[in-house]
PDB file of N, CA and C in Angstrom:
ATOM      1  N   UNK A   1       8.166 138.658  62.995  1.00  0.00           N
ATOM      2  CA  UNK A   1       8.722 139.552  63.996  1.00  0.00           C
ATOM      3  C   UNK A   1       9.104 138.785  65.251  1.00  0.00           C
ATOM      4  N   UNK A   2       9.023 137.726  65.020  1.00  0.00           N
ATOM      5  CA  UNK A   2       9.849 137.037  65.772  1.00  0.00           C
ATOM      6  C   UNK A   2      10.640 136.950  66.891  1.00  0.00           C
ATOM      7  N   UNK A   3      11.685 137.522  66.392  1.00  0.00           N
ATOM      8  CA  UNK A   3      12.772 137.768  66.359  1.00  0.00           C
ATOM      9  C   UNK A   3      13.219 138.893  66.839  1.00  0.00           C
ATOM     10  N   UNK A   4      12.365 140.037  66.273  1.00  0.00           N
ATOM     11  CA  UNK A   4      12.373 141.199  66.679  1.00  0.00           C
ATOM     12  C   UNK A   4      13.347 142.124  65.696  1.00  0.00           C
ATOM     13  N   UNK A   5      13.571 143.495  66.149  1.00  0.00           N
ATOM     14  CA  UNK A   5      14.579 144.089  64.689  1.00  0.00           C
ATOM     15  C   UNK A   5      15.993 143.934  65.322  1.00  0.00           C
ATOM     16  N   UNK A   6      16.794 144.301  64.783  1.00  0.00           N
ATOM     17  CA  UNK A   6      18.237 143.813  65.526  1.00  0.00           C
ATOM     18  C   UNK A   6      19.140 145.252  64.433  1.00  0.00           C
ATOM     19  N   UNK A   7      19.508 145.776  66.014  1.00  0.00           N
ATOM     20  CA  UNK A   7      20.687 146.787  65.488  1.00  0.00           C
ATOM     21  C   UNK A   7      22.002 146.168  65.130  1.00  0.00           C
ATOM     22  N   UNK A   8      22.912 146.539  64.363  1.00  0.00           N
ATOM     23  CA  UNK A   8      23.809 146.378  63.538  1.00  0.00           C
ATOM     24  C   UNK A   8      24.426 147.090  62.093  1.00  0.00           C
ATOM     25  N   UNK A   9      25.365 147.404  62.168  1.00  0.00           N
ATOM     26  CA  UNK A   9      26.356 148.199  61.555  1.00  0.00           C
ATOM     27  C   UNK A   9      26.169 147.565  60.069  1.00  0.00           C
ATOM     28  N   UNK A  10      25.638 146.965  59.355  1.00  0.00           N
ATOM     29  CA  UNK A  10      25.735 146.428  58.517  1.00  0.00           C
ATOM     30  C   UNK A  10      24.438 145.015  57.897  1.00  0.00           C
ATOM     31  N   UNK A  11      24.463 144.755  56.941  1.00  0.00           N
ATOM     32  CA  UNK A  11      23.130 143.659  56.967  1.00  0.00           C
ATOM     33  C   UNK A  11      23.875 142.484  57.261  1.00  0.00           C
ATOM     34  N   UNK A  12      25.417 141.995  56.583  1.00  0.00           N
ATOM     35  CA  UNK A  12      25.710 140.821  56.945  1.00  0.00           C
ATOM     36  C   UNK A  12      26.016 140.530  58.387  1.00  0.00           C
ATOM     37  N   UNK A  13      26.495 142.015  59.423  1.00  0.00           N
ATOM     38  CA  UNK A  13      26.339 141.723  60.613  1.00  0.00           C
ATOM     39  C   UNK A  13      24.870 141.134  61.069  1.00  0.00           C
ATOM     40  N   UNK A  14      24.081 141.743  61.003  1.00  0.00           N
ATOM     41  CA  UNK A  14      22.785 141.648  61.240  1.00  0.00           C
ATOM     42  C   UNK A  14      22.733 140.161  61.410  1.00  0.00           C
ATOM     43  N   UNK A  15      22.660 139.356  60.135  1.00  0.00           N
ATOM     44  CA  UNK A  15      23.075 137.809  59.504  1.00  0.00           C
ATOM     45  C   UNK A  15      23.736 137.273  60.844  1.00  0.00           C
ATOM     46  N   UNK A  16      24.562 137.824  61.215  1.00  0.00           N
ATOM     47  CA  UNK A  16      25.742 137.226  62.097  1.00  0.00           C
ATOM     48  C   UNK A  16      25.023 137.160  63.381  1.00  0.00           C
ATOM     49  N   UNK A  17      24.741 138.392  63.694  1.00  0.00           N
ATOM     50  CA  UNK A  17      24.144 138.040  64.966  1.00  0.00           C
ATOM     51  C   UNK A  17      22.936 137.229  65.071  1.00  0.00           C
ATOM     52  N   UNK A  18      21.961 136.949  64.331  1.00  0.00           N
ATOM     53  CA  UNK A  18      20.510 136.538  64.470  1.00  0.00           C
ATOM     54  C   UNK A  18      21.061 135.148  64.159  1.00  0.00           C
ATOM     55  N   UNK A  19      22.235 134.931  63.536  1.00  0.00           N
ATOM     56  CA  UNK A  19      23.076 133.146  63.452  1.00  0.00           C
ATOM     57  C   UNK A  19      23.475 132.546  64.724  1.00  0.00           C
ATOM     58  N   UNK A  20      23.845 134.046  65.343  1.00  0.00           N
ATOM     59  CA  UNK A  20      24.564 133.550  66.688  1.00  0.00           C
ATOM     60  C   UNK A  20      23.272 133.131  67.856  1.00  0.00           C
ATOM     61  N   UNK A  21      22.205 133.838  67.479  1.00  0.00           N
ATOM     62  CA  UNK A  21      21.175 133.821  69.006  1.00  0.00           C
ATOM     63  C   UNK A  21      20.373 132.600  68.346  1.00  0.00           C
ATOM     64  N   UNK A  22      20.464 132.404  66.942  1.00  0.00           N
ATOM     65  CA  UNK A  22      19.574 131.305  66.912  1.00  0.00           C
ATOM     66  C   UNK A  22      20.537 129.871  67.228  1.00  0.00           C
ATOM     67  N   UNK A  23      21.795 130.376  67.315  1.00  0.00           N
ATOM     68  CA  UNK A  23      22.736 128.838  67.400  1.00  0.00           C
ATOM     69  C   UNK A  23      23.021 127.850  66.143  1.00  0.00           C
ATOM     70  N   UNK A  24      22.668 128.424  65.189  1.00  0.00           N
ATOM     71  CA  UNK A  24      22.969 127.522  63.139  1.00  0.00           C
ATOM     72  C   UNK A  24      24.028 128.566  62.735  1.00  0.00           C
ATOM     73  N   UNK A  25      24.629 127.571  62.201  1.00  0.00           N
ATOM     74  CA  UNK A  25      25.425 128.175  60.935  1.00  0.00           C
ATOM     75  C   UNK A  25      25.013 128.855  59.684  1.00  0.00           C
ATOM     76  N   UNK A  26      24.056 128.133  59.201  1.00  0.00           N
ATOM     77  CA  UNK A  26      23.126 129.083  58.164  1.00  0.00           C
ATOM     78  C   UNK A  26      21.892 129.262  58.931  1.00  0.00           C
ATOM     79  N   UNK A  27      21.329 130.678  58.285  1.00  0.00           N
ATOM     80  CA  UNK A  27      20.062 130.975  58.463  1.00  0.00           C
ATOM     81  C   UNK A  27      19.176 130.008  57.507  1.00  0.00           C
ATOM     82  N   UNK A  28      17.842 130.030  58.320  1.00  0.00           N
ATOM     83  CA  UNK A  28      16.868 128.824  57.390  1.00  0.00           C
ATOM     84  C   UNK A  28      16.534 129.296  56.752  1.00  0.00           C
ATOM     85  N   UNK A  29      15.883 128.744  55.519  1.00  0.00           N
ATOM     86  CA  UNK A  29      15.592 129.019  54.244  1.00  0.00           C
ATOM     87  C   UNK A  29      14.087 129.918  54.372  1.00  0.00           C
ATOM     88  N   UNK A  30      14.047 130.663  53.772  1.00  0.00           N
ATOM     89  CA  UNK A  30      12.960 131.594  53.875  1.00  0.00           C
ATOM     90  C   UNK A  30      13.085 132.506  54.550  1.00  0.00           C
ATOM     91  N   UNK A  31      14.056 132.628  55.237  1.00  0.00           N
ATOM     92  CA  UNK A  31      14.380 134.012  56.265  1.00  0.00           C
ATOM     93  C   UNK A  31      15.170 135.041  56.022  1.00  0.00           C
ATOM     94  N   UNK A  32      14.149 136.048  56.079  1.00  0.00           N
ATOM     95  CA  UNK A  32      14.605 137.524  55.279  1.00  0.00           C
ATOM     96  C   UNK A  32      14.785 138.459  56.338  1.00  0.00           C
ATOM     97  N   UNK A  33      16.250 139.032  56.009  1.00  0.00           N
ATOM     98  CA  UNK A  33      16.101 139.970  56.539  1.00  0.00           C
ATOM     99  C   UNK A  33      16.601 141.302  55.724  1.00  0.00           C
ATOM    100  N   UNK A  34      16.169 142.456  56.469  1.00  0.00           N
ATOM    101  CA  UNK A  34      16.495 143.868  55.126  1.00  0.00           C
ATOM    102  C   UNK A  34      16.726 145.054  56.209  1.00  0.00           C
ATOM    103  N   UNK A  35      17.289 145.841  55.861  1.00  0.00           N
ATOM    104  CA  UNK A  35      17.302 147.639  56.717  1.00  0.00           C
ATOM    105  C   UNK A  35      16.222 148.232  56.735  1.00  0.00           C
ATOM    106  N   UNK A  36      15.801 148.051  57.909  1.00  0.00           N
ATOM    107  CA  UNK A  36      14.431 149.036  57.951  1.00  0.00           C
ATOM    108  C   UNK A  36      14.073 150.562  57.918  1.00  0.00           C
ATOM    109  N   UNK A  37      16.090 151.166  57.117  1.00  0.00           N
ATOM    110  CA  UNK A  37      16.038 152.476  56.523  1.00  0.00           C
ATOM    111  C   UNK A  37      15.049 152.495  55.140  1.00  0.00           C
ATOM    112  N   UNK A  38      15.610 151.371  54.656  1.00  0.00           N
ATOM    113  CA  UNK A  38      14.805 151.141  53.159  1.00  0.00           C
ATOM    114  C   UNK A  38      13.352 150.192  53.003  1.00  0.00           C
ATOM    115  N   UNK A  39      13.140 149.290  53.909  1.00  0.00           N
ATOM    116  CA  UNK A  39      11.749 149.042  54.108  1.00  0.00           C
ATOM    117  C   UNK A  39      11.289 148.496  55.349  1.00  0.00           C
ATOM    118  N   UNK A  40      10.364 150.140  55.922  1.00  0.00           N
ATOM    119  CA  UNK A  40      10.088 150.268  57.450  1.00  0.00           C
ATOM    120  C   UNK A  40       9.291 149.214  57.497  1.00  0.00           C
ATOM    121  N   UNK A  41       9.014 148.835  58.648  1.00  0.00           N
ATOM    122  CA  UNK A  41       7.946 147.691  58.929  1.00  0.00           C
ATOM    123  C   UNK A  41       6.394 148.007  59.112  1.00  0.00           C
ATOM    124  N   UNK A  42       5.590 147.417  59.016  1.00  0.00           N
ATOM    125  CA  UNK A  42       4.327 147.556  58.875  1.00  0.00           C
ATOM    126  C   UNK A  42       3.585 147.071  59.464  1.00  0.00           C
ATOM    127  N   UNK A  43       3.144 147.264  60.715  1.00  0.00           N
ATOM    128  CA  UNK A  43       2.885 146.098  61.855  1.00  0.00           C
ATOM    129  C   UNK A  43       1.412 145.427  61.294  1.00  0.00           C
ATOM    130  N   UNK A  44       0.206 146.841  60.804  1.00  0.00           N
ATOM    131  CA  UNK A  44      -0.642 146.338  60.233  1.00  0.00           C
ATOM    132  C   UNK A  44      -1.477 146.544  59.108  1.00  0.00           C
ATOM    133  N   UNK A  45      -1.796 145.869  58.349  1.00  0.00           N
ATOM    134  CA  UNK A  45      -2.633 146.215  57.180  1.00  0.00           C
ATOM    135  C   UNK A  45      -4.085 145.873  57.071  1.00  0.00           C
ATOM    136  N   UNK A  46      -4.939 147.021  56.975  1.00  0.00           N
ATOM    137  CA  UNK A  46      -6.352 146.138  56.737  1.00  0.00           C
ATOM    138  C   UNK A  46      -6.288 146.965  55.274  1.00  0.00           C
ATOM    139  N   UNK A  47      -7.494 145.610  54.931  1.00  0.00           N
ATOM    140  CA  UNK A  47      -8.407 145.595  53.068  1.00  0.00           C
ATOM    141  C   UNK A  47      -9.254 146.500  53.660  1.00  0.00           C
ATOM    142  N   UNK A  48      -9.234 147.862  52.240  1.00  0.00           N
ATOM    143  CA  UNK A  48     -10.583 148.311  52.715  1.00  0.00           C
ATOM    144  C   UNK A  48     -11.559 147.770  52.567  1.00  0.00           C
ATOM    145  N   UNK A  49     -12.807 148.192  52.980  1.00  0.00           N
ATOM    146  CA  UNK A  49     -14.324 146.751  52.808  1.00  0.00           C
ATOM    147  C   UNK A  49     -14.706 147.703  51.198  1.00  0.00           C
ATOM    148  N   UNK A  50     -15.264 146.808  50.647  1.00  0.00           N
ATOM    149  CA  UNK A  50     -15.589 147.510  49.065  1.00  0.00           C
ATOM    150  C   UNK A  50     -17.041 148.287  49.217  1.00  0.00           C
TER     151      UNK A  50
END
């Protein structure tokens, strides 16, 4: 979360802008991003204790 969520009309916009504030041409490897219509974020998870 980094980064934070980023509004945008689209996911490859999304791509575009988080290219532009980070200053690369490609995004680095391992970096995901998705619509948080289809998977909201989850700030936290606890294990229940058994």
């Amino acid at each position: 979360m980094e980064y934070g969520p980023v509004e945008a009309e689209s996911l490859e916009a999304a791509k575009a802008q988080i290219r532009k504030r980070l200053g690369v041409s490609r995004l680095p490897l391992g970096f995901q991003v998705w619509d948080l219509a289809e998977r909201p974020l989850t700030r936290w998870r606890v294990a229940a204790a058994s």
